[in-house]
Protein backbone atom coordinates (compact mmCIF):
# COMPACT_ATOMS: atom_id res chain seq x y z
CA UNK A 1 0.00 0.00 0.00
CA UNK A 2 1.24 3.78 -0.60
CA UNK A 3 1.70 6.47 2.08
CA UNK A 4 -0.45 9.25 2.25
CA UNK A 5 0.58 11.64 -0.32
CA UNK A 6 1.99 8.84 -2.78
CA UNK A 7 -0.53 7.04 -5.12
CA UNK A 8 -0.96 3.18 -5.30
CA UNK A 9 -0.55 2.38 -9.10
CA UNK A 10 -1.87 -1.08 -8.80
CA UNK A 11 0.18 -4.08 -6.91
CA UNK A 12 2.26 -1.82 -4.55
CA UNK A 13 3.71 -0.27 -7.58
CA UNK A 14 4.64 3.50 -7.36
CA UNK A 15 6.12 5.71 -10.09
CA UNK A 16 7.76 8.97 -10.07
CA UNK A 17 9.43 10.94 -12.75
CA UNK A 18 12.07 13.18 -11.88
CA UNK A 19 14.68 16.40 -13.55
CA UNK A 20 18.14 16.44 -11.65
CA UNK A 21 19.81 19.94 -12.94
CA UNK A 22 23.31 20.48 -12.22
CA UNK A 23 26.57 19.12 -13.98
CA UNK A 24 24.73 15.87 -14.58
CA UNK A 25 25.31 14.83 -18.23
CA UNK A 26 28.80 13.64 -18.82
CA UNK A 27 29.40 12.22 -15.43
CA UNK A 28 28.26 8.50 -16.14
CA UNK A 29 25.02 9.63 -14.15
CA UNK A 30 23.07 7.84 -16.60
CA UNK A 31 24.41 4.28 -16.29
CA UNK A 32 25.45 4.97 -12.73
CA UNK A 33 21.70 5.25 -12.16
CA UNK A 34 21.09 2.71 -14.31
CA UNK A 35 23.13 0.37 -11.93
CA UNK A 36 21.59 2.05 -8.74
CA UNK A 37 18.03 0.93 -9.98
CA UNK A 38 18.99 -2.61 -10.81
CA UNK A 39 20.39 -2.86 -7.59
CA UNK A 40 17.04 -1.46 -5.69
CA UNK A 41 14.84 -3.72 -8.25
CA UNK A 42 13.41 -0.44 -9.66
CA UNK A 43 12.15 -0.39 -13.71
CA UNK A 44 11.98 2.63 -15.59
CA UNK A 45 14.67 4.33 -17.79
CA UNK A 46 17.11 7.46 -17.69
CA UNK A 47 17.40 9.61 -20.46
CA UNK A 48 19.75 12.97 -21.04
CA UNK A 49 17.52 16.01 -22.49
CA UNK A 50 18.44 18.67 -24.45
CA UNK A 51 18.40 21.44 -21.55
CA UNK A 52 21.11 19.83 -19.76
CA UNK A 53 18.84 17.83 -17.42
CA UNK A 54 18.78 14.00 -17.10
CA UNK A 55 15.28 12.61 -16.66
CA UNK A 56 14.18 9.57 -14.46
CA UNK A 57 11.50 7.71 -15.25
CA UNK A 58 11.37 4.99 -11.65
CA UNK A 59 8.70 2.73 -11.11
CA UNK A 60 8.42 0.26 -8.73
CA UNK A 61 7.86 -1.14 -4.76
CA UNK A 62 7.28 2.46 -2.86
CA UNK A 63 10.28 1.94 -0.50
CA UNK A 64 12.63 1.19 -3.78
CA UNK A 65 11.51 3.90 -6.00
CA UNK A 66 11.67 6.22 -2.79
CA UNK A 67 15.75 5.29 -2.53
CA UNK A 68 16.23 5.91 -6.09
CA UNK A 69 15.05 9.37 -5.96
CA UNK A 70 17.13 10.19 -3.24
CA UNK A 71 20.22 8.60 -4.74
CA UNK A 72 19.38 10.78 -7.82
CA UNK A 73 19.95 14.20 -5.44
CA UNK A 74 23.37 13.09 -5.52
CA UNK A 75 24.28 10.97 -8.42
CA UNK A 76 27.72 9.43 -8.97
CA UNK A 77 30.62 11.11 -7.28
CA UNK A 78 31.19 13.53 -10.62
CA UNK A 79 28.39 15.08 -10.71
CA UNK A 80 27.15 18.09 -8.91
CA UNK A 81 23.58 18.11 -8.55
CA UNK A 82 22.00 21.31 -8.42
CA UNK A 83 18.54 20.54 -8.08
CA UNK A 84 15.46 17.62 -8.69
CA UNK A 85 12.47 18.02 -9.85
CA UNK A 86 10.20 14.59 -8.28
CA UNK A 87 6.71 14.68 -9.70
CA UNK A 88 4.04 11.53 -9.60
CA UNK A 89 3.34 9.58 -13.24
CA UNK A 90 1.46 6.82 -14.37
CA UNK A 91 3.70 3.40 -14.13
CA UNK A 92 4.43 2.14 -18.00
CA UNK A 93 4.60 -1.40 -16.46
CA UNK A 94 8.26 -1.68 -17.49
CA UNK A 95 10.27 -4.92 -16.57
CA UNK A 96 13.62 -3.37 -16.35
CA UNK A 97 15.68 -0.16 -16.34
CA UNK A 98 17.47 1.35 -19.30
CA UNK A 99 19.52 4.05 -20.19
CA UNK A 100 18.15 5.96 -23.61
């Protein structure tokens, strides 16, 4: 079940899409999240956008998804993040993470 404030997308699944701004693209934050959501069983995929921003896409137990986003306020050891962005999406019943 979700915790007040986070919707319940079905089978304890929760998903969350979120911006990290900073000095975030060229840092291996992609594949270093990538590895980070493997490890925490989370689906979704990574992607770097035009702006400079990398984009999360996490879906997944509540508690897992939860400890992605916060890894994702710091990233791998090059990168400086400046700021994230953490907004609530609809899960795309993904079965594993990739970086696009």
């Amino acid at each position: 079940m979700a915790e007040a404030g986070e919707p319940d997308l079905g089978r304890g699944t929760t998903a969350r899409r979120v911006v990290v701004h900073g000095r975030v693209q060229g840092v291996f934050y992609r594949d270093s999240c990538r590895q980070e959501a493997e490890r925490l069983g989370v689906a979704g995929w990574v992607v770097n956008e035009p702006d400079g921003t990398v984009r999360v896409h996490a879906e997944g137990a509540p508690d897992a998804v939860r400890s992605l986003v916060e890894w994702c306020r710091t990233g791998p050891t090059r990168a400086v993040v400046h700021g994230v962005e953490v907004t609530d999406t609809n899960a795309e019943g993904l079965g594993s993470f990739e970086v696009r």
